[in-house]
C-alpha atoms as a PDB file:
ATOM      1  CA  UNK A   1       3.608 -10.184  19.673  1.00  0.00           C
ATOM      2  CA  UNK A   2       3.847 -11.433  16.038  1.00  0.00           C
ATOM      3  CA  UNK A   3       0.891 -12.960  13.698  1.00  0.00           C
ATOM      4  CA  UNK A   4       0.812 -14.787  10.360  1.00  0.00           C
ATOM      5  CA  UNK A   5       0.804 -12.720   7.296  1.00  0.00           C
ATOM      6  CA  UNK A   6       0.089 -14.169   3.651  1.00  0.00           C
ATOM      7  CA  UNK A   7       2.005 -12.989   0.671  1.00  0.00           C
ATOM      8  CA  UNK A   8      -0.233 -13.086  -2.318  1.00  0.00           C
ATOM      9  CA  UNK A   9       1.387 -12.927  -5.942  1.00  0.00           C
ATOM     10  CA  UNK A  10       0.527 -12.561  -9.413  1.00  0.00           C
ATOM     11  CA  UNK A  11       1.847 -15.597 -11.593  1.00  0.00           C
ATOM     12  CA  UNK A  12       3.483 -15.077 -14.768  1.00  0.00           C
ATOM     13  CA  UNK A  13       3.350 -16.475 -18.253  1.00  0.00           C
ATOM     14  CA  UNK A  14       2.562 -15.491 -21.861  1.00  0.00           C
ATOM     15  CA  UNK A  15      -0.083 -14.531 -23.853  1.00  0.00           C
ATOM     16  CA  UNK A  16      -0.547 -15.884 -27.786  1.00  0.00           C
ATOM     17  CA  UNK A  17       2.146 -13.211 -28.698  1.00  0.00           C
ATOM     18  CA  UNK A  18       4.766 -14.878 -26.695  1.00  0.00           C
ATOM     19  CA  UNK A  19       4.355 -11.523 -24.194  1.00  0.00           C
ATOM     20  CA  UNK A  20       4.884 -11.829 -20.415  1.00  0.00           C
ATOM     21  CA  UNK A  21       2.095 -10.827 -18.588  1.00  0.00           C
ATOM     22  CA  UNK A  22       0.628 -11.522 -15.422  1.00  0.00           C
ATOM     23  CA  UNK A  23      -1.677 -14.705 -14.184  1.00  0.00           C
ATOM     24  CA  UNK A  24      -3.729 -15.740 -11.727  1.00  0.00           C
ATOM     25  CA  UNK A  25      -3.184 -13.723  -7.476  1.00  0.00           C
ATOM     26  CA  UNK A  26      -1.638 -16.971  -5.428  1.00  0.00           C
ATOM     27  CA  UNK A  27      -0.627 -17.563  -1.998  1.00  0.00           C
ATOM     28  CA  UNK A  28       3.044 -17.138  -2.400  1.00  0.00           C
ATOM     29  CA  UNK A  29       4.535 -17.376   1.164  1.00  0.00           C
ATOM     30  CA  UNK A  30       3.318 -16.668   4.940  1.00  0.00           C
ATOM     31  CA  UNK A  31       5.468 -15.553   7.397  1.00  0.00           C
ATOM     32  CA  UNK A  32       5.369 -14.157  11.373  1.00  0.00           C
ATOM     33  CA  UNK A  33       5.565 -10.517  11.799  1.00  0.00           C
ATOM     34  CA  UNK A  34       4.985  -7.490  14.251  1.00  0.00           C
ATOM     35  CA  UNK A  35       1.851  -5.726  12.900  1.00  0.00           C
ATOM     36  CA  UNK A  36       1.540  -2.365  13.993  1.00  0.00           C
ATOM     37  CA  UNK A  37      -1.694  -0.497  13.107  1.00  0.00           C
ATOM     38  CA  UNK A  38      -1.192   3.365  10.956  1.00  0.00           C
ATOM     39  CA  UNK A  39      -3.098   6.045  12.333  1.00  0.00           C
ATOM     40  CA  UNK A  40      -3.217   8.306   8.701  1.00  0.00           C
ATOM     41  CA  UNK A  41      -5.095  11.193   8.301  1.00  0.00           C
ATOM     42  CA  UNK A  42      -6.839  12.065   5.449  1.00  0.00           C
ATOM     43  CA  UNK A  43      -8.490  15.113   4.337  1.00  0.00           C
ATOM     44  CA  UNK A  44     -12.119  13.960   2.907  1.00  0.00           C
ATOM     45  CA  UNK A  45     -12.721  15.587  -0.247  1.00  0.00           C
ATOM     46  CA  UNK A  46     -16.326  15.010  -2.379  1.00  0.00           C
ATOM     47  CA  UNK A  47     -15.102  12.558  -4.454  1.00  0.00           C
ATOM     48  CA  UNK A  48     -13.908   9.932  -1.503  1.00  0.00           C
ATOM     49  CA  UNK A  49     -15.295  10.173   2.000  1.00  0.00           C
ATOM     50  CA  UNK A  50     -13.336   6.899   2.581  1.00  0.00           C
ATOM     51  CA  UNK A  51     -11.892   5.020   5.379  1.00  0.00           C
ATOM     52  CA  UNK A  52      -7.572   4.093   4.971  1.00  0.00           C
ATOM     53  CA  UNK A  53      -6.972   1.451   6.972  1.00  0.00           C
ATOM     54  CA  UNK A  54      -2.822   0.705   7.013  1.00  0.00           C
ATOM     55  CA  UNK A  55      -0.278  -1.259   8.817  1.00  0.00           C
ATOM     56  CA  UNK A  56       3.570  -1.046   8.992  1.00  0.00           C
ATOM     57  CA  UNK A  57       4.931  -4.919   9.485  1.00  0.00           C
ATOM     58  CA  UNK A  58       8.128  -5.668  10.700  1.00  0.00           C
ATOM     59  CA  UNK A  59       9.541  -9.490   9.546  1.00  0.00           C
ATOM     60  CA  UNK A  60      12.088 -10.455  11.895  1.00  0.00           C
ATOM     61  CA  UNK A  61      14.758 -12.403   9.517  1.00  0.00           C
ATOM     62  CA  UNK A  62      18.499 -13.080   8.785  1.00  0.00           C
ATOM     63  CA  UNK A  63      17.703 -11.828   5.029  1.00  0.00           C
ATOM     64  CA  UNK A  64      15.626 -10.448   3.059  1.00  0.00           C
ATOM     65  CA  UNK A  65      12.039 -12.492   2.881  1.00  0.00           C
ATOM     66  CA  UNK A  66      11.507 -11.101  -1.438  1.00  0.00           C
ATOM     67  CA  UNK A  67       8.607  -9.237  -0.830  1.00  0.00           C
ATOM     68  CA  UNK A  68       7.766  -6.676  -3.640  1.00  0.00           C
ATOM     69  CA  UNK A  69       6.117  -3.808  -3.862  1.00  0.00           C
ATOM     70  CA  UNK A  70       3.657  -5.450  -6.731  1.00  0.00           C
ATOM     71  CA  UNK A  71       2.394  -8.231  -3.758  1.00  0.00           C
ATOM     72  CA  UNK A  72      -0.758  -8.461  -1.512  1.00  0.00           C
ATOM     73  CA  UNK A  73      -0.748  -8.613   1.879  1.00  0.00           C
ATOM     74  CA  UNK A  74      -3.250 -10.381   4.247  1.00  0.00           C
ATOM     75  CA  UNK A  75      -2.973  -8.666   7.287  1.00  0.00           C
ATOM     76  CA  UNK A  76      -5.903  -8.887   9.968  1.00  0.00           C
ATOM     77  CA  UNK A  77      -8.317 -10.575   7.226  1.00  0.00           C
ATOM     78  CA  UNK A  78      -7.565  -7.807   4.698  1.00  0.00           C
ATOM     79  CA  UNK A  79      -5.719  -8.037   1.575  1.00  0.00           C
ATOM     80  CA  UNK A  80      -3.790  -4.524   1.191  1.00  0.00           C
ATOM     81  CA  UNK A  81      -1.503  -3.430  -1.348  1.00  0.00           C
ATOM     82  CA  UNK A  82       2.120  -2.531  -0.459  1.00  0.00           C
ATOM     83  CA  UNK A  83       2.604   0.968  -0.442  1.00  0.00           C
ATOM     84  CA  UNK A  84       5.856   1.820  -1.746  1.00  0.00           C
ATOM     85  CA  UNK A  85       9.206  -0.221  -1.359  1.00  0.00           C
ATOM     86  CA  UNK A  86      10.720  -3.008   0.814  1.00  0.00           C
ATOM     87  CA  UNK A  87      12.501  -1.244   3.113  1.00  0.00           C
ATOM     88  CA  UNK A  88      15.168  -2.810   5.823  1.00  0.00           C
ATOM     89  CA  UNK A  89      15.090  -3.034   9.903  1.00  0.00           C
ATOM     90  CA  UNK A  90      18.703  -2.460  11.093  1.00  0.00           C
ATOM     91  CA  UNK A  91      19.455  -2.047  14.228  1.00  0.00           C
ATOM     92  CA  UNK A  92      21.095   1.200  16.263  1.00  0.00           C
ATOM     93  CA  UNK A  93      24.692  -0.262  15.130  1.00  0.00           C
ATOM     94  CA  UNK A  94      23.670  -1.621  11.554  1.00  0.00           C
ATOM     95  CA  UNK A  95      22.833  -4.878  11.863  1.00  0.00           C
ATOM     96  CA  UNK A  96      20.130  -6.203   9.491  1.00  0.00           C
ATOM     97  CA  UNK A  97      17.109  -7.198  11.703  1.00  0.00           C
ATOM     98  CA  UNK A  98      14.573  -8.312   8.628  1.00  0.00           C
ATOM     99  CA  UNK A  99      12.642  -6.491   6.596  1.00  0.00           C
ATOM    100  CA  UNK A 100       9.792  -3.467   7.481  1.00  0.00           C
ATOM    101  CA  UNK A 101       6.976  -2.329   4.897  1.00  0.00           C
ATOM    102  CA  UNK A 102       3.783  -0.584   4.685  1.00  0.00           C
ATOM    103  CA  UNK A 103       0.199  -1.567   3.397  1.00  0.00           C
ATOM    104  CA  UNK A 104      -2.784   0.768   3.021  1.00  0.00           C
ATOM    105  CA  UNK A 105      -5.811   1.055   1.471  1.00  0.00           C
ATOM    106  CA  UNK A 106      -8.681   3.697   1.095  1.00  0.00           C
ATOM    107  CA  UNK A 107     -11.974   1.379   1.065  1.00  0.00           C
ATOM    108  CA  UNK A 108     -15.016   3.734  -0.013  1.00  0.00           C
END
């Protein structure tokens, strides 16, 4: 069964310098995917006795949807970071099926 997820992204422009740097966290795009909860473990040290709450999403697709690995993703009322890159779902023989990534998060 697939549910809305919102791609949040950091706008661009330049400072006084004429430097790129990053703006304002956006809405960028929302799409339907298969959200599949991440059982991690976690050995609890005394600095962080925190929960990680993570999800692997598949979005079903005929190419890729542009995710990055920089965006936000509001999954199940939480905003989570991607956690490492885009990958693709192919099929047994191949075929591209859409794109699959993880988010996570260790809330304190």
């Amino acid at each position: 069964m697939s549910e809305r997820i919102d791609v949040y992204r950091a706008g661009s422009g330049v400072d006084a310098d004429g430097e790129p740097i990053d703006g304002a966290i956006s809405l960028w795009q929302s799409f339907q995917a298969v959200v599949a909860p991440v059982t991690l473990s976690d050995t609890p040290d005394t600095a962080s006795l925190g929960v990680i709450r993570g999800y692997t999403i598949y979005i079903r697709g005929s190419e890729p949807t542009g995710i990055l690995d920089s965006d936000l993703i509001d999954v199940r009322g939480h905003r989570l970071p991607v956690d490492g890159i885009v990958g693709e779902w192919r099929s047994l023989r191949g075929v591209y099926k859409g794109d699959q990534l993880s988010v996570r998060v260790k809330a304190d």
